[in-house]
Protein backbone atom coordinates (compact mmCIF):
# COMPACT_ATOMS: atom_id res chain seq x y z
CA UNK A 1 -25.02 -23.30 57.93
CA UNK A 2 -23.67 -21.97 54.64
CA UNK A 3 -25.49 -18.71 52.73
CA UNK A 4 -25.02 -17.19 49.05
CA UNK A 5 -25.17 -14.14 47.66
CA UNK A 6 -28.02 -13.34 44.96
CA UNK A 7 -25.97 -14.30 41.82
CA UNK A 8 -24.98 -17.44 43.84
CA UNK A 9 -28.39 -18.21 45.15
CA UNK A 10 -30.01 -17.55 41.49
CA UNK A 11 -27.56 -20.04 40.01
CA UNK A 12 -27.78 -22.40 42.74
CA UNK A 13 -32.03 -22.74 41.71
CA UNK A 14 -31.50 -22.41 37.55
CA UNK A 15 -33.35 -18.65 37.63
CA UNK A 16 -31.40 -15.36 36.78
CA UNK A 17 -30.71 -13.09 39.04
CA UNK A 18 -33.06 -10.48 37.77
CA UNK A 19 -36.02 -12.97 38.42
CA UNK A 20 -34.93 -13.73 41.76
CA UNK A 21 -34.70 -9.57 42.49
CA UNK A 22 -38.32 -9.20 41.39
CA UNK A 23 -39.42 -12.03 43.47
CA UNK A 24 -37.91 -10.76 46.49
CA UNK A 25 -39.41 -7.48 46.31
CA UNK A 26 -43.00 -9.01 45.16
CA UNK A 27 -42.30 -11.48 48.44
CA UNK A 28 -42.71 -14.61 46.34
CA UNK A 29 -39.03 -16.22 46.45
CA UNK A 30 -37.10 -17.68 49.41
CA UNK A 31 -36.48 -16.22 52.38
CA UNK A 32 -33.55 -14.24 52.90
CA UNK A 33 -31.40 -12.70 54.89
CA UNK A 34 -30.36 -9.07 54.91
CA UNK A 35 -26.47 -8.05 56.31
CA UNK A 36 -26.13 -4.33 56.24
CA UNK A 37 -26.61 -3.44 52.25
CA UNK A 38 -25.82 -7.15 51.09
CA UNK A 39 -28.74 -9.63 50.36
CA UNK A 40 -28.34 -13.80 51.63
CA UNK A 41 -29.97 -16.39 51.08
CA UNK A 42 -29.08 -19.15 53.43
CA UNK A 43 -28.54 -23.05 51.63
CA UNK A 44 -31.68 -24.31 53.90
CA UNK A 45 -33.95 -21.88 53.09
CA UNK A 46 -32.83 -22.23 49.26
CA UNK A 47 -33.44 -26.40 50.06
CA UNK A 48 -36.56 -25.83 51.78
CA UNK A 49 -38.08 -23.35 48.68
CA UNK A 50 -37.21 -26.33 46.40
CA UNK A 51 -39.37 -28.66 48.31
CA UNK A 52 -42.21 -26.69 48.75
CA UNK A 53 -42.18 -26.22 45.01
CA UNK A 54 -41.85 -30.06 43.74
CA UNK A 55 -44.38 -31.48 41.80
CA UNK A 56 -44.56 -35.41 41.02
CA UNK A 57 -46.10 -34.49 37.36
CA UNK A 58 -47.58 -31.31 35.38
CA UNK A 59 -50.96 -32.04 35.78
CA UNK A 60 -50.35 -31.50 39.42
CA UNK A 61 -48.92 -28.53 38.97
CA UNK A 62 -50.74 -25.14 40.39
CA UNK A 63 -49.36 -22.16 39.03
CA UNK A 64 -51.34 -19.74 40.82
């Protein structure tokens, strides 16, 4: 099971890494994992985040 860092991770799912920052401290983003100082994000919880957040068309789309 591979992992990223945060630039990886934010590059990996199109966001910047700033976005993906804020949404780890609001709790919103994908789970990660935390070694000592450095911040992971492991590939199947990045896959897993995408799933949970595909949508077949807009109007199905919930943004809250």
């Amino acid at each position: 099971m591979g992992a990223m860092r945060v630039a990886q991770a934010a590059g990996y799912l199109g966001l910047s890494v700033n976005t993906l920052n804020k949404w780890r401290t609001q709790g919103r983003g994908p789970s990660f994992v935390k070694l000592g100082r450095a911040i992971c994000y492991r590939n199947a919880d990045l896959d897993a985040w995408l799933d949970q957040h595909a949508h077949s068309s807009t109007s199905a789309y919930d943004s809250g």
